[in-house]
PDB file of N, CA and C in Angstrom:
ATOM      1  N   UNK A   1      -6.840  82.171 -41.790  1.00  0.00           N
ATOM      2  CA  UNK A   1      -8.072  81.444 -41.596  1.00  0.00           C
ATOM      3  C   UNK A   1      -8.812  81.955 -40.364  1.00  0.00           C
ATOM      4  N   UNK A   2      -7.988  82.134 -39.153  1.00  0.00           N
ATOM      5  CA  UNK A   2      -8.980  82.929 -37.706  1.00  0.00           C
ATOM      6  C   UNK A   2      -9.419  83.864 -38.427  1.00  0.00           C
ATOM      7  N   UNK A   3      -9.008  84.266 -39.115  1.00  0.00           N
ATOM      8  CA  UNK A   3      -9.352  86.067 -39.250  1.00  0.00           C
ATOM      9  C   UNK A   3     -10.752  86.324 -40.031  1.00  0.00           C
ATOM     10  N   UNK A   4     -10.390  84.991 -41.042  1.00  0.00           N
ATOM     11  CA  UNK A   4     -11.443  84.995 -41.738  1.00  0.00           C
ATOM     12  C   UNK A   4     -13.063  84.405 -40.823  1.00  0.00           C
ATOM     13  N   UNK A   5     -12.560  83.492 -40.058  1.00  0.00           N
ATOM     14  CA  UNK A   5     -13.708  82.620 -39.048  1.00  0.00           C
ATOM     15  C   UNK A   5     -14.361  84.021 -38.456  1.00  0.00           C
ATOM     16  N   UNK A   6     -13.388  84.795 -37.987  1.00  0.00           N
ATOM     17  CA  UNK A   6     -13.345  85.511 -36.428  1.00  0.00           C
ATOM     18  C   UNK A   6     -14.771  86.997 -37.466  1.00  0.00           C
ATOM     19  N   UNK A   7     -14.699  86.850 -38.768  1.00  0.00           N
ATOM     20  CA  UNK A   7     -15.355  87.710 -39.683  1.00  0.00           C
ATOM     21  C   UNK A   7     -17.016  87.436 -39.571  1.00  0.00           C
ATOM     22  N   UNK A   8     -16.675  85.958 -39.995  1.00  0.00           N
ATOM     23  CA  UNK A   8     -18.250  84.746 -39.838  1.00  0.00           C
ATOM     24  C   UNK A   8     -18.906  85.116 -38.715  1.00  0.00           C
ATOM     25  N   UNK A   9     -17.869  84.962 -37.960  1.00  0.00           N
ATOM     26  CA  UNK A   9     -18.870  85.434 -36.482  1.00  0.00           C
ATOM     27  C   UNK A   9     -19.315  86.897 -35.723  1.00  0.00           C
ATOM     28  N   UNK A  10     -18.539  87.443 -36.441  1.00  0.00           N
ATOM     29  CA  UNK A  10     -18.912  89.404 -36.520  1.00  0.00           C
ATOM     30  C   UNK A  10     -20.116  89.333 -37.049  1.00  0.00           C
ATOM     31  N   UNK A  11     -20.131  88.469 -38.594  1.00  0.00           N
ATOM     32  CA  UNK A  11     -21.181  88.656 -39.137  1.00  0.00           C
ATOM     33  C   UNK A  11     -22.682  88.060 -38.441  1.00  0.00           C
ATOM     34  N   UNK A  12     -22.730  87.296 -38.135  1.00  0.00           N
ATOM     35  CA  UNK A  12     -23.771  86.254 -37.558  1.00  0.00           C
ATOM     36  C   UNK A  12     -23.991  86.939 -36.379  1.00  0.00           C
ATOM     37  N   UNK A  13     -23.000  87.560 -35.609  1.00  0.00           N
ATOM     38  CA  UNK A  13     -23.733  88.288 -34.182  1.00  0.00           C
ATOM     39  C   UNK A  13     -24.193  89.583 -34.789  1.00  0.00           C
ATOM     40  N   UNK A  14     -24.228  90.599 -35.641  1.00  0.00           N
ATOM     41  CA  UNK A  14     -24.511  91.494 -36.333  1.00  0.00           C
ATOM     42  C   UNK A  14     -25.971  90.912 -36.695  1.00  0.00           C
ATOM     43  N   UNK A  15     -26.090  89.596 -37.324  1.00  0.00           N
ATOM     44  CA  UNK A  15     -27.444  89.176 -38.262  1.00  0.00           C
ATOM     45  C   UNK A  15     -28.427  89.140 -36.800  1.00  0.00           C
ATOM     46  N   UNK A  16     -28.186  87.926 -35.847  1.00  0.00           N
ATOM     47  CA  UNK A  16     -28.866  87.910 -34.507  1.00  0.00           C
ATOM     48  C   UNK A  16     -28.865  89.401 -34.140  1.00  0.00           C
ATOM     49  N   UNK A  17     -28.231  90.159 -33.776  1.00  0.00           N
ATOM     50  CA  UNK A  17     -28.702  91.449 -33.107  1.00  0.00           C
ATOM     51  C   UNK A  17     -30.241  92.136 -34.063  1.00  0.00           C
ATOM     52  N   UNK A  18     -29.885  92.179 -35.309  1.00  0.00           N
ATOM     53  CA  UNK A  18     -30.645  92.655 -36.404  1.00  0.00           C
ATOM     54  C   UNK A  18     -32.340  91.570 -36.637  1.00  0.00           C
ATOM     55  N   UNK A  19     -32.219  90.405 -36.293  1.00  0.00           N
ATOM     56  CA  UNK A  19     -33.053  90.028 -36.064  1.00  0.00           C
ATOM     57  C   UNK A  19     -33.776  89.443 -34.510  1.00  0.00           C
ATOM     58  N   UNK A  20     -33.090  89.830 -33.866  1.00  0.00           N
ATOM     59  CA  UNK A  20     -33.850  90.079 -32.398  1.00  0.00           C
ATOM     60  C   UNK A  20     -35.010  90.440 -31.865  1.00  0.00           C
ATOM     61  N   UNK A  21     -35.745  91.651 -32.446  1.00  0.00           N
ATOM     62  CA  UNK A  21     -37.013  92.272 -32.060  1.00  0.00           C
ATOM     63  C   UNK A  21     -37.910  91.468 -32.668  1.00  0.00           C
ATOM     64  N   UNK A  22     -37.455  90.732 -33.666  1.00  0.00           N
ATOM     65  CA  UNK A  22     -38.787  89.892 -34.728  1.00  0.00           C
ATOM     66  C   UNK A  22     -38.623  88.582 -33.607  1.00  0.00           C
ATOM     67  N   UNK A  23     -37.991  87.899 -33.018  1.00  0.00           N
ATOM     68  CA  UNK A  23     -38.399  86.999 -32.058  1.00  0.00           C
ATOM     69  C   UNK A  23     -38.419  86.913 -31.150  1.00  0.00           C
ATOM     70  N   UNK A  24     -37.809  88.645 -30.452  1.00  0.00           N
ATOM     71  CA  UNK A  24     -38.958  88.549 -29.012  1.00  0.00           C
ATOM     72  C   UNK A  24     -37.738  87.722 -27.601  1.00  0.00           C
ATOM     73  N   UNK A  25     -36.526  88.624 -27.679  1.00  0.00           N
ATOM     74  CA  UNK A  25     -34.909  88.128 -26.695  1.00  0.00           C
ATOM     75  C   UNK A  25     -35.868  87.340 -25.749  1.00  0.00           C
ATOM     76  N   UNK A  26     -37.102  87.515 -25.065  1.00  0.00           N
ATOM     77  CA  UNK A  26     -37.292  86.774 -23.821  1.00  0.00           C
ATOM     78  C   UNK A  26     -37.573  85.464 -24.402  1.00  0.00           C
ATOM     79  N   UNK A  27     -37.905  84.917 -25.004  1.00  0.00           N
ATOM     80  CA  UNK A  27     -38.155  83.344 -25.081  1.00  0.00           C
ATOM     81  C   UNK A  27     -36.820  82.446 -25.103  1.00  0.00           C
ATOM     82  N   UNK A  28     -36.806  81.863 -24.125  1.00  0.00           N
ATOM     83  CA  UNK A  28     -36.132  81.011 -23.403  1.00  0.00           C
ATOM     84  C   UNK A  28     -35.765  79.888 -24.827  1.00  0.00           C
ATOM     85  N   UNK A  29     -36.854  79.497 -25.577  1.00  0.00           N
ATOM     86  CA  UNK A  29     -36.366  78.463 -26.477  1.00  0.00           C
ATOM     87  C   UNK A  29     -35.701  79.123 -27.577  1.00  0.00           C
ATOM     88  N   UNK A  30     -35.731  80.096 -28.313  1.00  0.00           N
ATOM     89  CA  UNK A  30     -34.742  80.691 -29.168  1.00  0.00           C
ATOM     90  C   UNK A  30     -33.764  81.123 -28.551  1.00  0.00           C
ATOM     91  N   UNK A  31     -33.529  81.289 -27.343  1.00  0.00           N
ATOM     92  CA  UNK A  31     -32.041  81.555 -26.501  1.00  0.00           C
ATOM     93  C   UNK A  31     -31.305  80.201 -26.881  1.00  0.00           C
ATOM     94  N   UNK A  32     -32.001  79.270 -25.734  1.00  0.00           N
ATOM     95  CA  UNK A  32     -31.430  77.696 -26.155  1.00  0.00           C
ATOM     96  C   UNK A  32     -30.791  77.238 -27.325  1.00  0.00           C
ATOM     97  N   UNK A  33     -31.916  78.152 -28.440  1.00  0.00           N
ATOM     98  CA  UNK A  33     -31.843  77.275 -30.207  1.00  0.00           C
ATOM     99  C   UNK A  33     -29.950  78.305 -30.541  1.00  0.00           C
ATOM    100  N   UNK A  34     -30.060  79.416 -30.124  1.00  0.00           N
ATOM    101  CA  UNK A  34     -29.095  79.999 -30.567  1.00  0.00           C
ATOM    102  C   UNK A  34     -27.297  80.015 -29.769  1.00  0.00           C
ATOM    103  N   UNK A  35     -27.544  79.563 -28.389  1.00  0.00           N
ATOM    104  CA  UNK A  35     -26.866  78.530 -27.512  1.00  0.00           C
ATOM    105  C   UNK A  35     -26.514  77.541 -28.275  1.00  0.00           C
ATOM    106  N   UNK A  36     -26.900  77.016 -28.729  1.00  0.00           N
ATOM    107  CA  UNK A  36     -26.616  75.095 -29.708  1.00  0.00           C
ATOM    108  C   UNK A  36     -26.106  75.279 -31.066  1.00  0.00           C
ATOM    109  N   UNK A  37     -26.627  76.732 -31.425  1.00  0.00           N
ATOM    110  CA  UNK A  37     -25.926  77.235 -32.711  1.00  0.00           C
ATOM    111  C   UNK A  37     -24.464  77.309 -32.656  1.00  0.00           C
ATOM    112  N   UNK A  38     -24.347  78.012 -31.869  1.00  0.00           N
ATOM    113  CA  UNK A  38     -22.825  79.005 -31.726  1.00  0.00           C
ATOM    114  C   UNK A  38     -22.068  77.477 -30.827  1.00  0.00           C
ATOM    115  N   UNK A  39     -22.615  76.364 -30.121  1.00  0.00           N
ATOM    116  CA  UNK A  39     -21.872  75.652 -29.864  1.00  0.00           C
ATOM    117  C   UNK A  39     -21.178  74.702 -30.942  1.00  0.00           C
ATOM    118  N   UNK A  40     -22.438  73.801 -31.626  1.00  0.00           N
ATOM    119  CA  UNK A  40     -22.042  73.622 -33.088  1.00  0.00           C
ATOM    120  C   UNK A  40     -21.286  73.944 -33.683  1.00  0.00           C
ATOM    121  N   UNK A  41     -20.681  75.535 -34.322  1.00  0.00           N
ATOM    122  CA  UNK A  41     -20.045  76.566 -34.607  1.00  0.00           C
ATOM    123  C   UNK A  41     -18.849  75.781 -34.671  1.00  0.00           C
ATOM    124  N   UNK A  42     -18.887  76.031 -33.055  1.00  0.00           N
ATOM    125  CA  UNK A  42     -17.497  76.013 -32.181  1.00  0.00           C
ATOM    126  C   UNK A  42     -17.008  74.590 -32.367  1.00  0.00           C
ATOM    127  N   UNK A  43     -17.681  73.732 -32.606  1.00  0.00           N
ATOM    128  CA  UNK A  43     -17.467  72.293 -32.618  1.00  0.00           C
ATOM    129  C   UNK A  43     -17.122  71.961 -33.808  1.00  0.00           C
ATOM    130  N   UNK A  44     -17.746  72.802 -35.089  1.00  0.00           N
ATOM    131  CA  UNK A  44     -17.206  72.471 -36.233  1.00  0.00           C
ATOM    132  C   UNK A  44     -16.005  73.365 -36.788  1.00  0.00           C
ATOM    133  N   UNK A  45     -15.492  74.055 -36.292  1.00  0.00           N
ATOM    134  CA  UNK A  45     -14.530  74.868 -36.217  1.00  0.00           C
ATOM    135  C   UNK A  45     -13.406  73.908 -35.967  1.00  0.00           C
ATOM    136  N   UNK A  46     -13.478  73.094 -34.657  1.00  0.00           N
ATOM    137  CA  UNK A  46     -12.302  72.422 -34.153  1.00  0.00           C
ATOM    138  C   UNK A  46     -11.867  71.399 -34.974  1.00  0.00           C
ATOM    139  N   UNK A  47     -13.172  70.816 -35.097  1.00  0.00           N
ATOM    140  CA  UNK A  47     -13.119  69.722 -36.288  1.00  0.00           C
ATOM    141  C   UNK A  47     -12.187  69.720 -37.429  1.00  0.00           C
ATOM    142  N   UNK A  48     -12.780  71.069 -38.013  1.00  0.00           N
ATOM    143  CA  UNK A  48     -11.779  71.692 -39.404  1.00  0.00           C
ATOM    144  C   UNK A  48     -10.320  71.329 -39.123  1.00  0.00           C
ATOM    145  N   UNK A  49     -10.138  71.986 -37.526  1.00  0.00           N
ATOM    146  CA  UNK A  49      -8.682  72.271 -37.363  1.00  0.00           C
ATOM    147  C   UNK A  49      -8.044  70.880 -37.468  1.00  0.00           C
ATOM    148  N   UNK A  50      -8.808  70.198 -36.554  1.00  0.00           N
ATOM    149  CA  UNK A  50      -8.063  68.729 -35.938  1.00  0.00           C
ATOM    150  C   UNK A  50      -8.194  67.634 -37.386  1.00  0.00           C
ATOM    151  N   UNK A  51      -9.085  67.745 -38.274  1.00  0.00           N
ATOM    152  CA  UNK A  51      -9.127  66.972 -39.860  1.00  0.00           C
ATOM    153  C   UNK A  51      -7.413  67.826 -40.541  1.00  0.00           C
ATOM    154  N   UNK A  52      -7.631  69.061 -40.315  1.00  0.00           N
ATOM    155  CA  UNK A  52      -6.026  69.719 -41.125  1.00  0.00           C
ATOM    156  C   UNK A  52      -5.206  68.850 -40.543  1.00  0.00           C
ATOM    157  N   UNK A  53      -4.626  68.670 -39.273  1.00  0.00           N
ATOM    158  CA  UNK A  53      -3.786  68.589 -38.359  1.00  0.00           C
ATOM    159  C   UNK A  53      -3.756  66.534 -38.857  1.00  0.00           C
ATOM    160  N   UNK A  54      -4.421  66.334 -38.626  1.00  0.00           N
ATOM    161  CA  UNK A  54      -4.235  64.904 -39.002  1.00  0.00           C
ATOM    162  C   UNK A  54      -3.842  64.822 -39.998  1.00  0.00           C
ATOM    163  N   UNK A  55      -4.529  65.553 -41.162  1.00  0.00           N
ATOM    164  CA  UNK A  55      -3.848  65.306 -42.937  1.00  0.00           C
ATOM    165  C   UNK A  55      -2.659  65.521 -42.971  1.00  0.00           C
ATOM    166  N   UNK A  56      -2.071  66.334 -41.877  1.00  0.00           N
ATOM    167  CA  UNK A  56      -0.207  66.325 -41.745  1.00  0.00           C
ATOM    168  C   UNK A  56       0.449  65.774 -41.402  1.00  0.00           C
ATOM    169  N   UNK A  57       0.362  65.598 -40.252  1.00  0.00           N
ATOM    170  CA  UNK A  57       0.826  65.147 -39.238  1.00  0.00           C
ATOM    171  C   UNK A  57       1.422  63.849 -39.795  1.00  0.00           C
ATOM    172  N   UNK A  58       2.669  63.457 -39.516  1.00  0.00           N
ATOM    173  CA  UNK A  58       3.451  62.518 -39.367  1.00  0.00           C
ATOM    174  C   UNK A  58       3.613  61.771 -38.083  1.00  0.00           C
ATOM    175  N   UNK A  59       3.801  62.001 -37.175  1.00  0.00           N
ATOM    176  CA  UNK A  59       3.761  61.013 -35.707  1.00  0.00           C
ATOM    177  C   UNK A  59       2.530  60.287 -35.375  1.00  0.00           C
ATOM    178  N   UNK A  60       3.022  58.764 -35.685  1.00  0.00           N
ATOM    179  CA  UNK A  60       1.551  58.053 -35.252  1.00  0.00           C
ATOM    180  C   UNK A  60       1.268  58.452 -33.970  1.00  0.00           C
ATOM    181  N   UNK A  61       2.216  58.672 -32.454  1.00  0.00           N
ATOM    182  CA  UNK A  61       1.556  59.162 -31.333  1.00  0.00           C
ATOM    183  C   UNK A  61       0.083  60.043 -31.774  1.00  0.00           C
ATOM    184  N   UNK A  62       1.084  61.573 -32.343  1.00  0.00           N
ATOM    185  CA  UNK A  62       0.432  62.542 -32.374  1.00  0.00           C
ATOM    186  C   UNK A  62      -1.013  62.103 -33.630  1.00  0.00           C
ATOM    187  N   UNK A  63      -0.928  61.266 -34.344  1.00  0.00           N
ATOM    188  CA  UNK A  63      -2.063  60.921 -35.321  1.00  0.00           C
ATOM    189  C   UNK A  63      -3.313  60.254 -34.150  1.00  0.00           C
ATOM    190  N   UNK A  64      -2.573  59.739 -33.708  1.00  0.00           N
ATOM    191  CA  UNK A  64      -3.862  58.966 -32.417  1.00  0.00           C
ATOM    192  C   UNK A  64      -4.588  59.679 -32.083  1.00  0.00           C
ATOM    193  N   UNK A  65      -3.640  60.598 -30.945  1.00  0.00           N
ATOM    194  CA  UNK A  65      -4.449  61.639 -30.542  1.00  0.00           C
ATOM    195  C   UNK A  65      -5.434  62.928 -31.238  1.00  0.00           C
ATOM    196  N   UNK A  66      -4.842  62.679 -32.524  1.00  0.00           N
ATOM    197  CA  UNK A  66      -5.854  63.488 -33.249  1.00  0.00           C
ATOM    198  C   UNK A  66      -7.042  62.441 -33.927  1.00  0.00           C
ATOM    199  N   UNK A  67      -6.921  61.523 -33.916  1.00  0.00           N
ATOM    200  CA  UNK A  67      -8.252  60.901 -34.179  1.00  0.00           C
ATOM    201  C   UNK A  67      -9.016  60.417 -32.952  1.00  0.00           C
ATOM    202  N   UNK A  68      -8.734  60.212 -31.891  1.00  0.00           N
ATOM    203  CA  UNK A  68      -9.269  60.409 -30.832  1.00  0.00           C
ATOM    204  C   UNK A  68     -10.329  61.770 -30.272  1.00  0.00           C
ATOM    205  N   UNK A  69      -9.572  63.061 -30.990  1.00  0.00           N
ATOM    206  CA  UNK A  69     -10.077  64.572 -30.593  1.00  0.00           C
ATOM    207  C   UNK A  69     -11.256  64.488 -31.989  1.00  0.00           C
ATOM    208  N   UNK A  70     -11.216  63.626 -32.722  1.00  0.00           N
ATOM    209  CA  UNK A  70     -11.944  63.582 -33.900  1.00  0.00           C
ATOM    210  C   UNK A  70     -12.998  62.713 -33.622  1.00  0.00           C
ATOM    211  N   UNK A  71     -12.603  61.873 -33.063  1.00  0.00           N
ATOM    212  CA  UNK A  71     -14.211  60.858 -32.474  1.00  0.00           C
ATOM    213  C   UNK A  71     -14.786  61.459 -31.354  1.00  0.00           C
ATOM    214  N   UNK A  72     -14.322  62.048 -30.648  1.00  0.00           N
ATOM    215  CA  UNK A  72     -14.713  63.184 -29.458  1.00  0.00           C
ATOM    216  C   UNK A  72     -15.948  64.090 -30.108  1.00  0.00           C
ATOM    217  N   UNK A  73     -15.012  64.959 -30.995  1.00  0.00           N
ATOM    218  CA  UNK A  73     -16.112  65.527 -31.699  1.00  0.00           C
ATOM    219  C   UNK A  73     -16.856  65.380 -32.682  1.00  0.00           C
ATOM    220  N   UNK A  74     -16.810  64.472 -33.093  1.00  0.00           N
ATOM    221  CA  UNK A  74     -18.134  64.189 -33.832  1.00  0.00           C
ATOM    222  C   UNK A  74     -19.252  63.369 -33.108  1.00  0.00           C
ATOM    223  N   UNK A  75     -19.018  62.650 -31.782  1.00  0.00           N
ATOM    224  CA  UNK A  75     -19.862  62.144 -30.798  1.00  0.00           C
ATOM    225  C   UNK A  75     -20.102  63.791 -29.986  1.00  0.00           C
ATOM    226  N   UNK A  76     -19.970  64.481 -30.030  1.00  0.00           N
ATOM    227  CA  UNK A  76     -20.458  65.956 -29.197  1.00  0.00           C
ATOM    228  C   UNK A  76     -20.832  66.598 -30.557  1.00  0.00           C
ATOM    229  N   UNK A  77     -20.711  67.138 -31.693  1.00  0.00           N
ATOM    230  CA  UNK A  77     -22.018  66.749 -32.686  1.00  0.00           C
ATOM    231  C   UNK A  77     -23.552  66.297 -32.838  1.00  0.00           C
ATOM    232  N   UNK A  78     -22.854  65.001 -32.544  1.00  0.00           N
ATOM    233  CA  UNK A  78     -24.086  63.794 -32.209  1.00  0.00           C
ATOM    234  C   UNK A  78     -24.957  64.349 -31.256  1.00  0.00           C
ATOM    235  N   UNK A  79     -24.220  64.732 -30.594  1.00  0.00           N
ATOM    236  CA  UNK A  79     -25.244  65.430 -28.426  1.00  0.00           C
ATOM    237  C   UNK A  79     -26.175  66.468 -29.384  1.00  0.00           C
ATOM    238  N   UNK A  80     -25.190  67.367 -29.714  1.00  0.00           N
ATOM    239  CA  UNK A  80     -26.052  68.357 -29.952  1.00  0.00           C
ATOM    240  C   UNK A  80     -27.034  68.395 -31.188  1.00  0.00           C
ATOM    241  N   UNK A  81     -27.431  67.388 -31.590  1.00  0.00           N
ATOM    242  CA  UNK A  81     -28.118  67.371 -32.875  1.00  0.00           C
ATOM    243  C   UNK A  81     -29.207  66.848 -32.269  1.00  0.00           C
ATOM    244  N   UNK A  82     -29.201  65.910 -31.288  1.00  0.00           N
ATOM    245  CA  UNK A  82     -30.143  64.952 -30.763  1.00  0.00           C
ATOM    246  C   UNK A  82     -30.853  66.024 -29.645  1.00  0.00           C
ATOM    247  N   UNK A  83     -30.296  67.322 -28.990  1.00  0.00           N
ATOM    248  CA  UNK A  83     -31.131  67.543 -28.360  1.00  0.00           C
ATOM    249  C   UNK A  83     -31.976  68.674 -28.965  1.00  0.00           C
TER     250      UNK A  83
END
């Protein structure tokens, strides 16, 4: 599964490089927009992991704490959608 993610994101920094000159690297707000992208990304990435990890997981300790890392991120989601 990394290997395959770690592909997604070869690809997508390949697409941004390739479309770069059409919007012009200095504008500060498509920096930002593409900043919030790749954080997102990263946020729904973990998500994936920590939804697997719960569907297994047997130890209510360890179930807590994964629904805890699960309300975490989907309230940091929330951040980044709203700004």
């Amino acid at each position: 599964m990394a290997r395959g993610w770690e592909s997604k994101s070869v690809e997508s920094q390949i697409e941004d490089r390739r479309d770069a000159p059409a919007r012009g690297d200095g504008d500060a707000a498509a920096a930002e927009k593409l900043s919030r992208r790749r954080k997102r990304e990263s946020v729904e990435l973990s998500r994936r992991r920590v939804v697997r990890d719960l569907e297994t997981s047997r130890s209510e300790v360890h179930r807590t704490a994964l629904e805890n890392a699960l309300h975490h991120l989907d309230d940091e989601l929330r951040r980044i959608d709203e700004d």
